[in-house]
N, C-alpha and C. Protein backbone atom coordinates (compact mmCIF):
# COMPACT_ATOMS: atom_id res chain seq x y z
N UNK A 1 98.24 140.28 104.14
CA UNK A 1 98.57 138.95 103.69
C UNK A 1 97.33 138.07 103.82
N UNK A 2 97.22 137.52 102.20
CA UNK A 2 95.74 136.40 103.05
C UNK A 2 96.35 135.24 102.79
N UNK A 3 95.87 133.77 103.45
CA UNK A 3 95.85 132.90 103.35
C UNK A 3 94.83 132.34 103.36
N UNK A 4 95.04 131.34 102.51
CA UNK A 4 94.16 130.86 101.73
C UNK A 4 93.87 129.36 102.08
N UNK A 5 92.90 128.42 102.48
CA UNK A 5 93.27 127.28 103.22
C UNK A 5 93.31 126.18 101.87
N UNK A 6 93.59 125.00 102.21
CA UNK A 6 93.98 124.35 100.78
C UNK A 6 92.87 123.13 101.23
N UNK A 7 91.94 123.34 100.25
CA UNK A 7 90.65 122.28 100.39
C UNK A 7 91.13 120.90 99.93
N UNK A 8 90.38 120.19 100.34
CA UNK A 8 90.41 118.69 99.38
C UNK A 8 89.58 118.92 97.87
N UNK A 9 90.68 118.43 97.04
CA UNK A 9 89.96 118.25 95.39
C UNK A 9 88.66 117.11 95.71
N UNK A 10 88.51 116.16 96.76
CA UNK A 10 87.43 115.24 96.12
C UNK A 10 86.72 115.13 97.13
N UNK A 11 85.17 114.91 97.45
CA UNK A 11 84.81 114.80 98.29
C UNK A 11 84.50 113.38 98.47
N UNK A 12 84.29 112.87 99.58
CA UNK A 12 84.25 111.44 100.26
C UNK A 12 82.65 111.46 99.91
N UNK A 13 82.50 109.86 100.11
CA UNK A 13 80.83 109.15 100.16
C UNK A 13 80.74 109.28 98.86
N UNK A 14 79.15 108.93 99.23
CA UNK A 14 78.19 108.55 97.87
C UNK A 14 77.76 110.15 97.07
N UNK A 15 78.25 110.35 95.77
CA UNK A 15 77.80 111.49 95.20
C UNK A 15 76.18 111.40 94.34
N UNK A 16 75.79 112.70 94.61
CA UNK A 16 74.05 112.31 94.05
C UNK A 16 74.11 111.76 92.69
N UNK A 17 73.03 111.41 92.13
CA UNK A 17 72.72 111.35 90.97
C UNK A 17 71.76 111.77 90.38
N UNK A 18 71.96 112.62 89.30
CA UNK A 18 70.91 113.28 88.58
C UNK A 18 69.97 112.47 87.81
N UNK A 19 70.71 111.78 87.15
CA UNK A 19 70.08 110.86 86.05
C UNK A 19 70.20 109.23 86.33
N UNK A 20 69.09 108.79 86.13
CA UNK A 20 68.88 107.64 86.37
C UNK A 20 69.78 106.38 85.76
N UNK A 21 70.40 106.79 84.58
CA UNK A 21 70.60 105.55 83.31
C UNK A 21 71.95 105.95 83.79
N UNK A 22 72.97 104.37 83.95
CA UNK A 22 74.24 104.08 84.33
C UNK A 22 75.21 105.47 83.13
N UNK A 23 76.42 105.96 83.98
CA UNK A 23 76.93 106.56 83.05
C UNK A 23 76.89 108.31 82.54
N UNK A 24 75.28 108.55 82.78
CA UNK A 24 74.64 109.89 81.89
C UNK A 24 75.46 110.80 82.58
N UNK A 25 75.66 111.03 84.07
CA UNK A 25 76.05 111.72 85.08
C UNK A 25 77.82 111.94 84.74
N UNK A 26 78.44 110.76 84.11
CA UNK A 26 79.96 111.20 84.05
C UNK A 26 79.96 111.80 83.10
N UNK A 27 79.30 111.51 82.13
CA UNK A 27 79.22 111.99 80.63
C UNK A 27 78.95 113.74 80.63
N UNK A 28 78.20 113.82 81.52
CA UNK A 28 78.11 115.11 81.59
C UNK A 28 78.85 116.00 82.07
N UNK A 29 79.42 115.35 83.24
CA UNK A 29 80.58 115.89 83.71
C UNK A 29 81.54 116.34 82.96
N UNK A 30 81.91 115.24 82.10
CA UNK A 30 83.64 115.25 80.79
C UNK A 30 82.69 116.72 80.08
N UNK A 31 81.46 116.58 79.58
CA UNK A 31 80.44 117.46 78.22
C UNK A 31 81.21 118.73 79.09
N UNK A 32 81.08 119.17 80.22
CA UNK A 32 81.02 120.60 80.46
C UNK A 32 82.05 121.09 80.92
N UNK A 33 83.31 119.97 81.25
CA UNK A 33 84.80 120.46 81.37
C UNK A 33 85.04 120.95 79.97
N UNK A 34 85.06 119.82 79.15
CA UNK A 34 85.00 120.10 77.50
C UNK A 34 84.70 121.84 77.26
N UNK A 35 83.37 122.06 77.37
CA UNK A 35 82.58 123.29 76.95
C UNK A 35 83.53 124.37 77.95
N UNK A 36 84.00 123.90 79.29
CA UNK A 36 84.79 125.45 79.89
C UNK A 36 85.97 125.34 79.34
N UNK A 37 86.87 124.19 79.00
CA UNK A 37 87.96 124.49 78.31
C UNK A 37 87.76 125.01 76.72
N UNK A 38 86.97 125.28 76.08
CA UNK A 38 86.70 125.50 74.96
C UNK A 38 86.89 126.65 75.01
N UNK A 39 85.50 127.51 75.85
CA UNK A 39 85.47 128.92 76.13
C UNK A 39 87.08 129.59 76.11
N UNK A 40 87.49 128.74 77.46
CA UNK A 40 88.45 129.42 77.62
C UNK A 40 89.78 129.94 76.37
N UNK A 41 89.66 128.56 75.77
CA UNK A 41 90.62 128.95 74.43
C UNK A 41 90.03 129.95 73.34
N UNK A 42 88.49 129.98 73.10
CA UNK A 42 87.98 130.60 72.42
C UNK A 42 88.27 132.27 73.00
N UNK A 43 88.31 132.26 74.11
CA UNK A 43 88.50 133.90 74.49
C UNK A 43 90.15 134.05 74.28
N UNK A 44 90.69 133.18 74.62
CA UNK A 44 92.42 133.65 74.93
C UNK A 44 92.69 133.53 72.92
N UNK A 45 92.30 132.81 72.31
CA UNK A 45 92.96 133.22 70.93
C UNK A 45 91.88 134.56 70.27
N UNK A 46 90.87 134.43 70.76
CA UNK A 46 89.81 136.03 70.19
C UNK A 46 90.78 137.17 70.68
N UNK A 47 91.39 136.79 71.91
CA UNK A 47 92.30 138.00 72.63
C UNK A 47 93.71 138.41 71.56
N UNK A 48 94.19 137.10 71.36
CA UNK A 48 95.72 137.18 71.00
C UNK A 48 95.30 137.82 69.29
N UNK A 49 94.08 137.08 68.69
CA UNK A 49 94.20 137.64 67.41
C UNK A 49 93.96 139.14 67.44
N UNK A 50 93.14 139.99 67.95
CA UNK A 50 92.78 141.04 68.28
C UNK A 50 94.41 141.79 68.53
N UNK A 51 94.96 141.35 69.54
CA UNK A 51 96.30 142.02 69.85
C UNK A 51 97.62 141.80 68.54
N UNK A 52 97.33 141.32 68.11
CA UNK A 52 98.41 140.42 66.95
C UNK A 52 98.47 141.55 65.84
N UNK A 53 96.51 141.80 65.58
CA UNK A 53 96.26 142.70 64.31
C UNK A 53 96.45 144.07 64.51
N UNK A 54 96.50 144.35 65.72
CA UNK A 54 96.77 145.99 66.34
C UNK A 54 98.40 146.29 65.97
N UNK A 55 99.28 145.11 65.90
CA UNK A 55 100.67 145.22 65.82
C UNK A 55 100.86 144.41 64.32
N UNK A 56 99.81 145.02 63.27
CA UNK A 56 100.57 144.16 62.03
C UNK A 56 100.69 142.66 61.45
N UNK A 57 100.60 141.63 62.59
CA UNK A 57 100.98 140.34 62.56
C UNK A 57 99.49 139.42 62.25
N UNK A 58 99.85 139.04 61.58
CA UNK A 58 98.54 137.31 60.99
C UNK A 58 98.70 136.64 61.44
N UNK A 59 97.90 136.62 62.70
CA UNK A 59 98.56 135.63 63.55
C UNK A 59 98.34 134.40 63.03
N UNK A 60 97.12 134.04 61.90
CA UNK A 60 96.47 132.90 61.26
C UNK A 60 97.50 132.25 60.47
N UNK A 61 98.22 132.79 59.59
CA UNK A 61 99.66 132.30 58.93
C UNK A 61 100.96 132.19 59.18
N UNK A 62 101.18 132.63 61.02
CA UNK A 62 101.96 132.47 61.63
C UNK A 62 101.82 131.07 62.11
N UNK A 63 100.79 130.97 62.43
CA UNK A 63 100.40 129.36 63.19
C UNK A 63 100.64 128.49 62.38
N UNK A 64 100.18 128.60 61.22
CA UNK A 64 100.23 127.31 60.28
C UNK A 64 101.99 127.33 59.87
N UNK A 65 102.37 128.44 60.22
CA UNK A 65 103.89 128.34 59.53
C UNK A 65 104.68 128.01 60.52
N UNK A 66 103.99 127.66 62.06
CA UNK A 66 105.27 126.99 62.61
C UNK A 66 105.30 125.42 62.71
N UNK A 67 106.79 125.16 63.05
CA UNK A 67 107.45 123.79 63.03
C UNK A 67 107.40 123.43 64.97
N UNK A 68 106.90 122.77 65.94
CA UNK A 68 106.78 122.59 67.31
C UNK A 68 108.65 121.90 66.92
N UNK A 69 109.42 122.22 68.07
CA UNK A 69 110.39 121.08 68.41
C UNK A 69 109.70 120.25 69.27
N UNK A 70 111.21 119.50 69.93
CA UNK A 70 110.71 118.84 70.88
C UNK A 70 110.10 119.40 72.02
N UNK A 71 110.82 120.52 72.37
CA UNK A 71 110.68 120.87 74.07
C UNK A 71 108.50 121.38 73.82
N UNK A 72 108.75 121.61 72.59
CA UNK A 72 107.09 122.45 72.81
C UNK A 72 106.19 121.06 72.68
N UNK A 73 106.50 120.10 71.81
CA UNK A 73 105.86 118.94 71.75
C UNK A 73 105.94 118.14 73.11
N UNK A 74 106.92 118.10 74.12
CA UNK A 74 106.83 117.77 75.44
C UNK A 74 105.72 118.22 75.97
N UNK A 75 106.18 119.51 76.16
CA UNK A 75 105.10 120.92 77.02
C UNK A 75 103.26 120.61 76.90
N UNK A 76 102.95 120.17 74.89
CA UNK A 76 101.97 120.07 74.71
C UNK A 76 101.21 118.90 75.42
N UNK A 77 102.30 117.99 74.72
CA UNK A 77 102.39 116.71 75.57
C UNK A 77 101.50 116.69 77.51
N UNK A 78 102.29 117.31 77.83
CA UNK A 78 102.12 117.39 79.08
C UNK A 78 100.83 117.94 79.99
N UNK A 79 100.30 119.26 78.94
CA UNK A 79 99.25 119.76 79.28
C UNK A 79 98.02 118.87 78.91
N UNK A 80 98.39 118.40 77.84
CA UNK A 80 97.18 117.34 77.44
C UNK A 80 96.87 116.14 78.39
N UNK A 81 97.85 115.70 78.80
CA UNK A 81 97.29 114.54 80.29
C UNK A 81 96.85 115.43 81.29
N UNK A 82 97.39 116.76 81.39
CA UNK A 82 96.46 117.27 82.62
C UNK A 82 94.94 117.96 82.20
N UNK A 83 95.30 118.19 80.89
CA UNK A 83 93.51 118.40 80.55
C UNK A 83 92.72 117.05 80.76
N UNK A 84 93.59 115.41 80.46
CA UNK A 84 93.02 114.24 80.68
C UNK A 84 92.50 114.58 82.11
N UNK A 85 93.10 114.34 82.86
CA UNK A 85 92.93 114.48 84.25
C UNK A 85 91.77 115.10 84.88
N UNK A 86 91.89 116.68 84.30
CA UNK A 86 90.78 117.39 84.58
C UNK A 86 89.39 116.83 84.11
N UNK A 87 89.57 115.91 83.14
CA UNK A 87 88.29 115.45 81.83
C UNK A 87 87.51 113.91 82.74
N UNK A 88 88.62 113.90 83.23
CA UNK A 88 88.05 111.92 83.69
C UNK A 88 87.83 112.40 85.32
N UNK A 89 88.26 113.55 86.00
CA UNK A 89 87.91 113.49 87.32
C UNK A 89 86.82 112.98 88.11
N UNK A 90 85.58 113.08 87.26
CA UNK A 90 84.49 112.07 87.70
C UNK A 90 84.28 111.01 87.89
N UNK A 91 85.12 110.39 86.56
CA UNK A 91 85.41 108.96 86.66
C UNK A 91 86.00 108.32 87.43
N UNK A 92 87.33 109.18 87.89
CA UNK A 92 87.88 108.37 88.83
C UNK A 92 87.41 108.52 89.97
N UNK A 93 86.79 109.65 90.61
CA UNK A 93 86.18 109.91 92.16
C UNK A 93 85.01 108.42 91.85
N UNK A 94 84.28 107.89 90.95
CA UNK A 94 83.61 107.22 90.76
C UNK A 94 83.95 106.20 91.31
N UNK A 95 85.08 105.43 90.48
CA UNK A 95 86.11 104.33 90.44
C UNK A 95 86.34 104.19 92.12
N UNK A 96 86.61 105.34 92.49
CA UNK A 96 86.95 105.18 93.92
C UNK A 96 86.20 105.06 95.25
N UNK A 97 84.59 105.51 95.08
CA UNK A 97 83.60 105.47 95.49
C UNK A 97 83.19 103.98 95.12
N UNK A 98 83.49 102.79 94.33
CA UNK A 98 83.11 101.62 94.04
C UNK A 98 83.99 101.12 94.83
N UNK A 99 85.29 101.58 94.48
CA UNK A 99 86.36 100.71 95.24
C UNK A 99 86.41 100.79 96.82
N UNK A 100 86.09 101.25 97.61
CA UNK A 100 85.42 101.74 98.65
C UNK A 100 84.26 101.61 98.96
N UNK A 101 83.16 100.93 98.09
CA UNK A 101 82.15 100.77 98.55
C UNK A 101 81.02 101.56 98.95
N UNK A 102 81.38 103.27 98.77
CA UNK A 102 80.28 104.06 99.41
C UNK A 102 79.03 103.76 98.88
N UNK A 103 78.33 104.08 99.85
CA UNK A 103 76.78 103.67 99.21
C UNK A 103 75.76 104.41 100.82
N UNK A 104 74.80 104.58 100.59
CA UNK A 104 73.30 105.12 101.24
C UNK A 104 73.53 104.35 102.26
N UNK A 105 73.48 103.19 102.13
CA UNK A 105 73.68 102.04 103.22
C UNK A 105 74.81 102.19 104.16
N UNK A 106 76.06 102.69 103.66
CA UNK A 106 76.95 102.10 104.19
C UNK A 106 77.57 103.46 104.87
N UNK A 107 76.62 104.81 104.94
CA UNK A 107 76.79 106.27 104.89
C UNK A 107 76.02 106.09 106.49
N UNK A 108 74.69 105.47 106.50
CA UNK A 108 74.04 105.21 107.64
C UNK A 108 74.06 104.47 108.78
N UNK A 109 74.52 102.88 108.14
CA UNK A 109 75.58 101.92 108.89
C UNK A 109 76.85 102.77 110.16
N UNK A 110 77.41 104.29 109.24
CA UNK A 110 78.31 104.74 109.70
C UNK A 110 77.76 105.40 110.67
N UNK A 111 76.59 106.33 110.44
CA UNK A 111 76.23 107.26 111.61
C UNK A 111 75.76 106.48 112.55
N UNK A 112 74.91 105.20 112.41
CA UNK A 112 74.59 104.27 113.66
C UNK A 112 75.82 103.87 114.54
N UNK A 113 76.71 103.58 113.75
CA UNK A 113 77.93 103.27 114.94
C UNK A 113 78.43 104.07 115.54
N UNK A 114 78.28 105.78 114.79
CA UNK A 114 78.88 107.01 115.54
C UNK A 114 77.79 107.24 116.93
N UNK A 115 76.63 106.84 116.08
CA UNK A 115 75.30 107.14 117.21
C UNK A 115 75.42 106.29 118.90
N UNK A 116 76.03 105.21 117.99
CA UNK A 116 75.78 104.07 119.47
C UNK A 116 77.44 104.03 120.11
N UNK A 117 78.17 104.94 119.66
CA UNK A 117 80.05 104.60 119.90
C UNK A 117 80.42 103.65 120.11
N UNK A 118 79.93 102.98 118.62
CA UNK A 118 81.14 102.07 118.06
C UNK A 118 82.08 102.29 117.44
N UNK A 119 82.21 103.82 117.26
CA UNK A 119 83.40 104.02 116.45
C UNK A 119 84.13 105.16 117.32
């Protein structure tokens, strides 16, 4: 049996910055969630068409020939705010690092008071 320990999704403080110009750093972030969710669909439909044509089926004129109800338009629905989620995660660890104040200053401020036990 393994167990597995359950990390924190975000880390605390001030995160580095690569790039100098306000912004470049989230942008890049969203660019390369983008590019792994891509992959990933690009392999899982290369997979399904591959398996589809071994058994006869187009899968290309199957797709266009379906109608979503509701329950699948929910479902889609649903995955798409969590791809949001996954897409803006920078932003908001950002948002929250402002709202909080972390900063160089305020990282050192902290170890001086740990240093002198003020805290």
């Amino acid at each position: 049996m393994t167990d597995h320990p359950e990390l924190p999704r975000t880390v605390r403080g001030k995160r580095p910055e690569f790039f100098t110009t306000e912004g470049v750093d989230e942008v890049l972030s969203m660019v390369l969630v983008l590019a792994q969710e891509l992959h990933v669909v690009r392999e899982r439909l290369d997979t399904a068409e591959r398996v589809m044509t071994r058994h006869g089926i187009n899968l290309a004129a199957e797709i266009e020939a379906l109608q979503p109800d509701e329950a699948l338009l929910r479902e889609r629905e649903q995955a798409l705010q969590d791809f949001y989620g996954r897409l803006f995660q920078f932003s908001r660890q950002r948002r929250s690092e402002l709202e909080h104040k972390y900063s160089d200053r305020a990282y050192h401020e902290t170890l001086d008071k740990v240093a002198t036990g003020d805290i």
